[in-house]
C-alpha atoms as a PDB file:
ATOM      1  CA  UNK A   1     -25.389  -2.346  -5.202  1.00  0.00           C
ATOM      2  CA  UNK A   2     -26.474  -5.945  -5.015  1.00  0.00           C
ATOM      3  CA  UNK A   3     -27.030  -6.444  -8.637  1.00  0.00           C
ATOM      4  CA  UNK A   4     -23.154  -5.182  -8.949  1.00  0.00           C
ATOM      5  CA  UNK A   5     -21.543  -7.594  -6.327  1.00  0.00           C
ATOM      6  CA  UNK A   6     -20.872 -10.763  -9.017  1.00  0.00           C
ATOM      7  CA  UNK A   7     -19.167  -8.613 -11.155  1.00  0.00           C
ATOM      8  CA  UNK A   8     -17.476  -6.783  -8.541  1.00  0.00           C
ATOM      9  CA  UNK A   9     -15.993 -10.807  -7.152  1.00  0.00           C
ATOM     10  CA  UNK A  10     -15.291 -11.739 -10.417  1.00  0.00           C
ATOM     11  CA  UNK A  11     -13.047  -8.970 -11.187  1.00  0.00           C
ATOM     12  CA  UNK A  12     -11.375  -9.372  -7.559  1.00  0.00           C
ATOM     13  CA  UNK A  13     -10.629 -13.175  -7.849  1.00  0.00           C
ATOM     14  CA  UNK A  14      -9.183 -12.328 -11.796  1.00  0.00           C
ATOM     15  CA  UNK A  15      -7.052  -9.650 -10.134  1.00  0.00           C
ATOM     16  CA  UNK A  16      -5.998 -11.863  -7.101  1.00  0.00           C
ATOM     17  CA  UNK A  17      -5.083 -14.690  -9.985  1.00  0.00           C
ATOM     18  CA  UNK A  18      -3.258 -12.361 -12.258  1.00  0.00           C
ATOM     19  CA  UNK A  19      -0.959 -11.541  -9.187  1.00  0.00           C
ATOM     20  CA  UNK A  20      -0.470 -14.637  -7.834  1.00  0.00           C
ATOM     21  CA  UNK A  21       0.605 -15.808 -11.782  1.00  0.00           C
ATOM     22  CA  UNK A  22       2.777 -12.721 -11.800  1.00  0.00           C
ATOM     23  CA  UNK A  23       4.554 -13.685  -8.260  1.00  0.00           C
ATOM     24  CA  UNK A  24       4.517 -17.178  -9.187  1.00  0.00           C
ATOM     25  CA  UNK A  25       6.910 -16.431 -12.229  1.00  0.00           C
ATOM     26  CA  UNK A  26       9.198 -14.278 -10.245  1.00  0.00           C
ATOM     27  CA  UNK A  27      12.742 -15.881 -10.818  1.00  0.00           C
ATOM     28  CA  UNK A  28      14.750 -16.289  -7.631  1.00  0.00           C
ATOM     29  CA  UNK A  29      16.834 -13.378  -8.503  1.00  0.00           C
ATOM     30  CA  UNK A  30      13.754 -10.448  -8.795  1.00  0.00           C
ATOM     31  CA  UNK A  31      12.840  -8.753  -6.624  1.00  0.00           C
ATOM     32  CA  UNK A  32       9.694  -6.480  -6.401  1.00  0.00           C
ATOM     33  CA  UNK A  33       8.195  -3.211  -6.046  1.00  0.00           C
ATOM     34  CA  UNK A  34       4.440  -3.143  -5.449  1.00  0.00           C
ATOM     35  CA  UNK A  35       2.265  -0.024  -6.401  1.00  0.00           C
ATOM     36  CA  UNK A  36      -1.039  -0.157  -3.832  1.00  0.00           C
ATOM     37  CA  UNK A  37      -2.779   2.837  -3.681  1.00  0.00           C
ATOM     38  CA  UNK A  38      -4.939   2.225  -0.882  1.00  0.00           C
ATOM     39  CA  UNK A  39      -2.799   0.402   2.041  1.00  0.00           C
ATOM     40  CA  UNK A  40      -6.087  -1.108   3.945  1.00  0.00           C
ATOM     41  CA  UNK A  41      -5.828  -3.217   0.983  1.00  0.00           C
ATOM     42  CA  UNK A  42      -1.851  -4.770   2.187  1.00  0.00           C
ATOM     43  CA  UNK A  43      -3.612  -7.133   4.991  1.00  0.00           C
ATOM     44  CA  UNK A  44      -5.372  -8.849   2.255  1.00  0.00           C
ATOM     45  CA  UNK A  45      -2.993  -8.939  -0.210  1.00  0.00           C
ATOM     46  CA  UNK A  46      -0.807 -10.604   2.320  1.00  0.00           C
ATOM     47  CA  UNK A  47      -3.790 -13.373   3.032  1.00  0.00           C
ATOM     48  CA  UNK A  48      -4.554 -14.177  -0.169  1.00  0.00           C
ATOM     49  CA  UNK A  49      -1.737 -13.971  -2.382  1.00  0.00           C
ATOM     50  CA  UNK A  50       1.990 -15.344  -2.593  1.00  0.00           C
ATOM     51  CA  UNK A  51       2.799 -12.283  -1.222  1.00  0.00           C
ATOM     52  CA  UNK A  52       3.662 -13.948   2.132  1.00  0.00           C
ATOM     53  CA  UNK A  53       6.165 -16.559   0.767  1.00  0.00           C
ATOM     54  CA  UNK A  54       7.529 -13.753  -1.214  1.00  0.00           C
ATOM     55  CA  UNK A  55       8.715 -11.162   1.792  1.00  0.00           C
ATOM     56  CA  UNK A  56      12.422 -11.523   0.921  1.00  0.00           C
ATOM     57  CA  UNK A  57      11.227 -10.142  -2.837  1.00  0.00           C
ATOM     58  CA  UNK A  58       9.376  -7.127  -1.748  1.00  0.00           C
ATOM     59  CA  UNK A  59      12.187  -3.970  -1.966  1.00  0.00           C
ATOM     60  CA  UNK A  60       9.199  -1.729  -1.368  1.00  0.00           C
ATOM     61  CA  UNK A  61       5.134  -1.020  -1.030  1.00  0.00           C
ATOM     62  CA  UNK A  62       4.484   2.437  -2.745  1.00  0.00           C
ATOM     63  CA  UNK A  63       1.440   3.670  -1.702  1.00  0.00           C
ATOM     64  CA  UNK A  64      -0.715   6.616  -1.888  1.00  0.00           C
ATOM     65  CA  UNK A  65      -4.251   7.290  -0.236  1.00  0.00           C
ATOM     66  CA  UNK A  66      -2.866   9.073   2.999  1.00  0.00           C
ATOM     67  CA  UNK A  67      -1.754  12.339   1.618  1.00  0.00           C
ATOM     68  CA  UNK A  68       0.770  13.132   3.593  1.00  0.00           C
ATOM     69  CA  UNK A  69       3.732  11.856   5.359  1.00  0.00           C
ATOM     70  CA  UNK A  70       1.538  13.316   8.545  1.00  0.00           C
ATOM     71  CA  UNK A  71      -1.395  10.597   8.075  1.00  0.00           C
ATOM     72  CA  UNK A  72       1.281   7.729   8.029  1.00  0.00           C
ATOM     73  CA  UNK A  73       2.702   8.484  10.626  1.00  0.00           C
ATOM     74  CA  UNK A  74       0.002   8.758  12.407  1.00  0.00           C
ATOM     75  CA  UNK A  75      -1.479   5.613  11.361  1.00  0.00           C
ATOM     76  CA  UNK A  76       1.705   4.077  12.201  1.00  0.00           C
ATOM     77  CA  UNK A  77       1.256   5.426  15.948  1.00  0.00           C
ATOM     78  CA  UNK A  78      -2.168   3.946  16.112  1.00  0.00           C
ATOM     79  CA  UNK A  79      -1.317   0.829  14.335  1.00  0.00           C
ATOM     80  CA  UNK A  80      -3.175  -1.792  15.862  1.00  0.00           C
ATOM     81  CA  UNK A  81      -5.716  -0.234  17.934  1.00  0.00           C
ATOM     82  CA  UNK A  82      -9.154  -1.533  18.727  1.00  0.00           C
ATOM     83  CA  UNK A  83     -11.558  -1.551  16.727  1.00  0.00           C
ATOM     84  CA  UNK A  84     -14.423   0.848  17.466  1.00  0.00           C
ATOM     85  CA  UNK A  85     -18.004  -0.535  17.104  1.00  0.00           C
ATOM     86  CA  UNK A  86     -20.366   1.833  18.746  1.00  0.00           C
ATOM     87  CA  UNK A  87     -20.002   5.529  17.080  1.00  0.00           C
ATOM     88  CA  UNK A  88     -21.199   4.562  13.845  1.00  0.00           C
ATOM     89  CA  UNK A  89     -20.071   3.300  10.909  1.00  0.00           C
ATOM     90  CA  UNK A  90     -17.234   5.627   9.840  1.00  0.00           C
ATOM     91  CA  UNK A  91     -15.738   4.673  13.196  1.00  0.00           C
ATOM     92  CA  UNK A  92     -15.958   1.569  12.669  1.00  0.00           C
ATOM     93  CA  UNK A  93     -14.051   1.853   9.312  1.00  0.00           C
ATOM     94  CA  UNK A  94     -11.317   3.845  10.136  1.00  0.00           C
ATOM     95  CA  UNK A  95     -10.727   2.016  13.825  1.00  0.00           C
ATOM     96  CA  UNK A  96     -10.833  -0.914  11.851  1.00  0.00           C
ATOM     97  CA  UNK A  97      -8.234  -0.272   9.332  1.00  0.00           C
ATOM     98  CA  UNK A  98      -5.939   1.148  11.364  1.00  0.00           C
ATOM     99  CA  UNK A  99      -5.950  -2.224  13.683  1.00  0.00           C
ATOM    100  CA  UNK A 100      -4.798  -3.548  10.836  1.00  0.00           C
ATOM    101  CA  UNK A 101      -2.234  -1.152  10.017  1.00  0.00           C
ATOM    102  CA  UNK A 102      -0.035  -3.076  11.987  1.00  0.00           C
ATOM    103  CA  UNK A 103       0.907  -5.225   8.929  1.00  0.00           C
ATOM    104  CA  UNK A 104       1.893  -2.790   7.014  1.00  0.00           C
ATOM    105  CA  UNK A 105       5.493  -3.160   8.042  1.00  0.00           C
ATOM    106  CA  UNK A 106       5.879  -6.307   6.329  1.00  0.00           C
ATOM    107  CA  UNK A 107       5.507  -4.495   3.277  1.00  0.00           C
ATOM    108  CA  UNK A 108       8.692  -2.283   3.580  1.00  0.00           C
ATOM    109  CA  UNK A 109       6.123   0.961   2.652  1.00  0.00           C
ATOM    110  CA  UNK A 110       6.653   4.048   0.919  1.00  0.00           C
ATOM    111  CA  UNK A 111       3.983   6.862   0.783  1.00  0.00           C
ATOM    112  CA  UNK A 112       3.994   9.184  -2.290  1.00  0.00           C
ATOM    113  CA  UNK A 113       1.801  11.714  -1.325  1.00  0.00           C
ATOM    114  CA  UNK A 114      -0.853  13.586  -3.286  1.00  0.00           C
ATOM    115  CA  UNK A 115       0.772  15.889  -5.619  1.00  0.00           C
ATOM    116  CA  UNK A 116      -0.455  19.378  -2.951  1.00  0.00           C
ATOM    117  CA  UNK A 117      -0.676  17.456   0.694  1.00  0.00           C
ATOM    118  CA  UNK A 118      -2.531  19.167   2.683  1.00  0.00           C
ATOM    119  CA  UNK A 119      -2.481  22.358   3.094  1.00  0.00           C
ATOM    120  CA  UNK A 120      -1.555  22.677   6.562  1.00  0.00           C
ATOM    121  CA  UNK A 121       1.903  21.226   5.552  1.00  0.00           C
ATOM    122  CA  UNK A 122       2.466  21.976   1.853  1.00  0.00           C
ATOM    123  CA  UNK A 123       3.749  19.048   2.015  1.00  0.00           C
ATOM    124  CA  UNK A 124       3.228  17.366  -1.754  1.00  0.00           C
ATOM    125  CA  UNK A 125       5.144  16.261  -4.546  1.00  0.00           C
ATOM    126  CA  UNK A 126       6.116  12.914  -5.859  1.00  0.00           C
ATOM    127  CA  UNK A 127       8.850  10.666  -6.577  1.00  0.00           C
ATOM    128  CA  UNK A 128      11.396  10.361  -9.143  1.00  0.00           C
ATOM    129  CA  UNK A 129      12.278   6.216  -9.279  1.00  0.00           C
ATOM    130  CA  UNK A 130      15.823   5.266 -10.560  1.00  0.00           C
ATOM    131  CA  UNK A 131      16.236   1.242 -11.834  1.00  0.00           C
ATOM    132  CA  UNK A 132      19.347   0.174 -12.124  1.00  0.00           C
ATOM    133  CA  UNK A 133      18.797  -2.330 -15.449  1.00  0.00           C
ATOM    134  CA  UNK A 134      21.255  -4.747 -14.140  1.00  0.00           C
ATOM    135  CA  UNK A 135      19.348  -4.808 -11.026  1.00  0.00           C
ATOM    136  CA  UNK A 136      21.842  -4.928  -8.696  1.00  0.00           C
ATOM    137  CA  UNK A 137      21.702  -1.698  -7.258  1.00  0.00           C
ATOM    138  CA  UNK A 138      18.656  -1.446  -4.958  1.00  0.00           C
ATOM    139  CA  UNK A 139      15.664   0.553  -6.693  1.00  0.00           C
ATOM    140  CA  UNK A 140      16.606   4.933  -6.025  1.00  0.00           C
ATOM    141  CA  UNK A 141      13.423   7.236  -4.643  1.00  0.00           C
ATOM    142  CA  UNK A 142      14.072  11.399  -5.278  1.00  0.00           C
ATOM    143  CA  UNK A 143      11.250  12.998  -3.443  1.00  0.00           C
ATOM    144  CA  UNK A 144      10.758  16.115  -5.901  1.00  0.00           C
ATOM    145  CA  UNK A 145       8.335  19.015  -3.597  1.00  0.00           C
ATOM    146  CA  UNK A 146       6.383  21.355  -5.237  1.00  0.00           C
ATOM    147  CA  UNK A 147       6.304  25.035  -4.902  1.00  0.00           C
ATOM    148  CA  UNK A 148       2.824  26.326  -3.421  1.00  0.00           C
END
């Protein structure tokens, strides 16, 4: 709603500043693992935060949204596509994020589905993360399924 869209900037450009603080600390030796749950939101991330000088940190982009390993990689396939602006405005949405797909590479991502997929596949579950404290063993993803 209109009445809602200063608050809704404000508590964007505190989020965008709290990252950018939080990347801007980052001694040369950490790397990073970025929890995004919606991965339309990666192009943006990469525009307007430290992000970009800060590839070589990034050991992975966990995201969710998709589902299933299905969606992403079929969004990979149509990474980039046009953008579609005359069948309405869900069209529009999805063509458009998917163009933009195409930078989700950069990220290095990882999608932990929704705990039952979709039902077609059964396909849900989650991840068990291992940290090595020391931090020189790269980060350890167990993909636990569940039983339908």
């Amino acid at each position: 709603l209109e009445p809602e869209l200063p608050i809704w900037r404000e508590l964007r450009r505190r989020h965008v500043a709290e990252l950018n603080g939080e990347l801007a600390a980052l001694r040369s030796d950490q790397r990073v693992i970025l929890f995004c749950h919606d991965p339309t939101a990666l192009p943006f991330l990469a525009e307007e935060t430290l992000i970009g000088e800060r590839w070589h940190r990034l050991e992975v982009t966990v995201i969710g949204h998709l589902h299933s390993p299905l969606i992403l990689w079929k969004s990979r396939l149509l990474a980039g596509m046009p953008t579609i602006h005359g069948l309405g405005n869900t069209a529009r949405r999805l063509s458009r994020a998917l163009n933009q797909a195409r930078h989700w590479c950069s990220f290095n991502v990882k999608l932990c589905p929704s705990l039952t997929g979709i039902q077609l596949l059964r396909d849900g579950g989650y991840y068990l993360l291992y940290l090595d404290p020391s931090g020189e063993v790269s980060p350890e993803f167990e993909f636990v399924s569940l039983e339908w």
